[in-house]
Protein backbone atom coordinates (compact mmCIF):
# COMPACT_ATOMS: atom_id res chain seq x y z
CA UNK A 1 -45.03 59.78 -179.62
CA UNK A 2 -47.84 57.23 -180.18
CA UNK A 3 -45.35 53.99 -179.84
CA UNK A 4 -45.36 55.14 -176.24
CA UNK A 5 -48.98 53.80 -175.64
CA UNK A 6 -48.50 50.28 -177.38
CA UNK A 7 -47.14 48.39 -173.93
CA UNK A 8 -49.75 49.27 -171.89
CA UNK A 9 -53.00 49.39 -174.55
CA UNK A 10 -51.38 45.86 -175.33
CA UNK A 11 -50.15 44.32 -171.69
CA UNK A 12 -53.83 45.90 -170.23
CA UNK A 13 -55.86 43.75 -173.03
CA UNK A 14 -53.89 40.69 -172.20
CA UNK A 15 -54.06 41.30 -168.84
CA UNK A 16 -57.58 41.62 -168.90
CA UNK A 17 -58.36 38.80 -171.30
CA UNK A 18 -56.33 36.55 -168.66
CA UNK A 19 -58.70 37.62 -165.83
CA UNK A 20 -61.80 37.25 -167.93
CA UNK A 21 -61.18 33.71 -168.87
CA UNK A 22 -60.53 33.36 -165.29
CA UNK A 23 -62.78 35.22 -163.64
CA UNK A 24 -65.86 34.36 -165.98
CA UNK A 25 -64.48 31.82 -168.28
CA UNK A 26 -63.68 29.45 -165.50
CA UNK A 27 -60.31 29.01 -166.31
CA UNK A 28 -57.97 28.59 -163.74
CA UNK A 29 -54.12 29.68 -164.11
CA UNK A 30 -51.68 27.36 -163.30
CA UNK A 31 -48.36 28.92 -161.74
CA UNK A 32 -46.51 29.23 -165.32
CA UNK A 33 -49.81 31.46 -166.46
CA UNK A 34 -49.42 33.59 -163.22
CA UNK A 35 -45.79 34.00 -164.02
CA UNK A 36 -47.09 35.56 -167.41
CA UNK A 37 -48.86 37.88 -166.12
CA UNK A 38 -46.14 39.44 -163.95
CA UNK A 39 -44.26 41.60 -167.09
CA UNK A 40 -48.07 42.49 -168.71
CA UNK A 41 -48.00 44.50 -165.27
CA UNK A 42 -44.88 45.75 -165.03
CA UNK A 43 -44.95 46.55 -168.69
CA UNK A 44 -48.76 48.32 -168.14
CA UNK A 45 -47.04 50.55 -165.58
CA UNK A 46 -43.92 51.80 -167.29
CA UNK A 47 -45.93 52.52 -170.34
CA UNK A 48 -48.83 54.52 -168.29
CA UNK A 49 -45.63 56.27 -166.55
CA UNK A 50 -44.35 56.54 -169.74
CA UNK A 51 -47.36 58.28 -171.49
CA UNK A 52 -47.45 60.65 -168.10
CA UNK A 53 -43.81 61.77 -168.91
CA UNK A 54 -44.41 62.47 -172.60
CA UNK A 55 -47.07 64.51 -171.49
CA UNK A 56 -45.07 66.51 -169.57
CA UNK A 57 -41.70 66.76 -172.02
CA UNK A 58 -40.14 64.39 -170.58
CA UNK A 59 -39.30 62.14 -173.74
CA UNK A 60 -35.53 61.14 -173.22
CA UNK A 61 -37.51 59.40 -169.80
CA UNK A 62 -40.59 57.91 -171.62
CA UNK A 63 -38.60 56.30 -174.58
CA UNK A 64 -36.26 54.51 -171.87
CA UNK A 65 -39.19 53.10 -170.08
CA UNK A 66 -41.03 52.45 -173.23
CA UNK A 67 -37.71 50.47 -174.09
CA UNK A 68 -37.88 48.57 -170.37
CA UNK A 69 -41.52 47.55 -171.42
CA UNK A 70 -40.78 46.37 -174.36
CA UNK A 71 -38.22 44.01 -172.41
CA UNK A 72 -41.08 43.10 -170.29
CA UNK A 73 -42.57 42.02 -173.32
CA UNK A 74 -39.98 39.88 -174.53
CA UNK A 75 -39.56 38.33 -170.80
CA UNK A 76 -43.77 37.47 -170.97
CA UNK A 77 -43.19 35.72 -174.26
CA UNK A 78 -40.28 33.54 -173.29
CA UNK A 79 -42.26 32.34 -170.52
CA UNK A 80 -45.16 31.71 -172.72
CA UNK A 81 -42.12 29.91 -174.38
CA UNK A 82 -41.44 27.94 -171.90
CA UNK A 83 -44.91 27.21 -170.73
CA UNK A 84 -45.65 26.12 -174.42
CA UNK A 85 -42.57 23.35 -174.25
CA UNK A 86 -44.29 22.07 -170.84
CA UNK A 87 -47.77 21.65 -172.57
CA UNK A 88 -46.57 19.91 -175.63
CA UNK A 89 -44.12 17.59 -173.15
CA UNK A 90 -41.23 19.05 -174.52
CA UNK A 91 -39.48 19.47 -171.35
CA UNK A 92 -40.65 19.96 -167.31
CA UNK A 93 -41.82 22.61 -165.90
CA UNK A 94 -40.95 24.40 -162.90
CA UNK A 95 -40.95 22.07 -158.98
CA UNK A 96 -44.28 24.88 -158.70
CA UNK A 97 -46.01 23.37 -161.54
CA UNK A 98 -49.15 21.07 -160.22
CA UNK A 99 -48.98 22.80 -156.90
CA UNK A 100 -49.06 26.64 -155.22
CA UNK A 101 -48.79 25.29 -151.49
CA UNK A 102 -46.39 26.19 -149.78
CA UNK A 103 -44.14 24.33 -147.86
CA UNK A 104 -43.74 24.40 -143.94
CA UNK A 105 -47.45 23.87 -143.17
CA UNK A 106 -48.47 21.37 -140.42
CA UNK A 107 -50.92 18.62 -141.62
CA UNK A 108 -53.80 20.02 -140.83
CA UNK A 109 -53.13 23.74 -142.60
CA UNK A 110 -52.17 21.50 -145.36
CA UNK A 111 -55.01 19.41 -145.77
CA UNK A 112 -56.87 22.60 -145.69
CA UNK A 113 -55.61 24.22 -148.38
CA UNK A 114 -55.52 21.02 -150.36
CA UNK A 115 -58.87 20.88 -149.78
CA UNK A 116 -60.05 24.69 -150.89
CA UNK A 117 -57.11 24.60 -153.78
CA UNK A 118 -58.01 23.55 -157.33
CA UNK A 119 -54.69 21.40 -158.87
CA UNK A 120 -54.16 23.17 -161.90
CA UNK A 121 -50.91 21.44 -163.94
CA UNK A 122 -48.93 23.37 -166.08
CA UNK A 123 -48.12 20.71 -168.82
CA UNK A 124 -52.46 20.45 -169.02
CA UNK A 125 -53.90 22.78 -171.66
CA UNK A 126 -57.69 23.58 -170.45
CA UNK A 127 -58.30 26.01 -174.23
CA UNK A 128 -56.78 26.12 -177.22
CA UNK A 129 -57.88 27.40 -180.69
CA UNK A 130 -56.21 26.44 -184.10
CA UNK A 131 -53.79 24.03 -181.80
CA UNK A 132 -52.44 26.80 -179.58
CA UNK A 133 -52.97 27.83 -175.86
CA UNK A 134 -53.24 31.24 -174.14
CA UNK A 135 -49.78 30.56 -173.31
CA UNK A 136 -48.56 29.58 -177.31
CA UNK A 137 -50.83 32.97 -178.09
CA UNK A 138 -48.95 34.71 -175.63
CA UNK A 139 -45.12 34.20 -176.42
CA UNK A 140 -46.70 34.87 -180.20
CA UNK A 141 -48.15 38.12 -179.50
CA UNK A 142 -45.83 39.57 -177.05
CA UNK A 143 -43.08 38.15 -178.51
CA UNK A 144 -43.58 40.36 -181.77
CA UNK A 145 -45.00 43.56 -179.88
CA UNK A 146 -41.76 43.68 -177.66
CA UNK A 147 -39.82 43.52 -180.90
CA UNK A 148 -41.89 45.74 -182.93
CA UNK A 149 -41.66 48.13 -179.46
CA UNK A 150 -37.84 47.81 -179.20
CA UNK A 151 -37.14 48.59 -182.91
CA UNK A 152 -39.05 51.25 -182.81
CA UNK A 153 -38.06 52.82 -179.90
CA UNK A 154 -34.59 51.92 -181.34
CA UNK A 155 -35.51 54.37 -184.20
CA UNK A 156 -36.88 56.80 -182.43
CA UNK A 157 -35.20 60.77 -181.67
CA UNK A 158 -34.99 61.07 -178.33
């Protein structure tokens, strides 16, 4: 069943690709990129536990969670979506956008924090290539894996 390894080869590159640009690209997420990254995870997970269950005969198992990780696909894209409308003005984004501090701090644990915390808006785009951000790439890519990963797993014997 090689469909079964498609989530989490996928969700691990773009998972990975996210941290890189962070981590050594200097790009920092804003909340709406963090919020992508949540189903790359979750899909990463069901598909490893996914491959572990064909491996043992399980396959009625793996397909379903290779069917749940292919919704995590679909959920990463629409918030790429989503993201994308915020970048291009289309719409706001979330009250989180612009900010990560929480609320309930007294002044002083807030100035702190504003202090060691980069602002990092969500409708700002810090890359893009041909006219489209990590975030346009993402509801493009993981928009048409989940698909191609639901039909398929649609199609599938159990």
């Amino acid at each position: 069943m090689p469909l079964v390894v498609l989530p989490p080869l996928y969700s691990g590159a773009a998972l990975a690709l996210a941290l890189a640009s962070q981590f050594w690209g200097g790009l920092q997420p804003c909340i709406l990129c963090v919020y992508q990254r949540w189903p790359h995870a979750i899909a990463l997970g069901l598909g490893l536990l996914a491959i572990m269950l064909v491996r043992n005969g399980l396959t009625r198992s793996a397909r379903a969670l290779t069917y749940l990780a292919g919704v995590a696909l679909l959920i990463t894209a629409g918030i790429g979506a989503f993201h994308m409308g915020v970048e291009w003005h289309w719409w706001e984004g979330t009250a989180s956008c612009g900010s990560t501090l929480g609320a309930g701090q007294s002044v002083d644990q807030l100035r702190a924090a504003l202090l060691a915390t980069p602002v990092v808006r969500c409708d700002e785009v810090p890359w893009s290539f041909l006219g489209l951000s990590m975030a346009g790439y993402n509801f493009i890519f993981s928009g048409l894996m989940g698909i191609i990963v639901l039909i398929r797993t649609a199609q599938s014997k159990a």
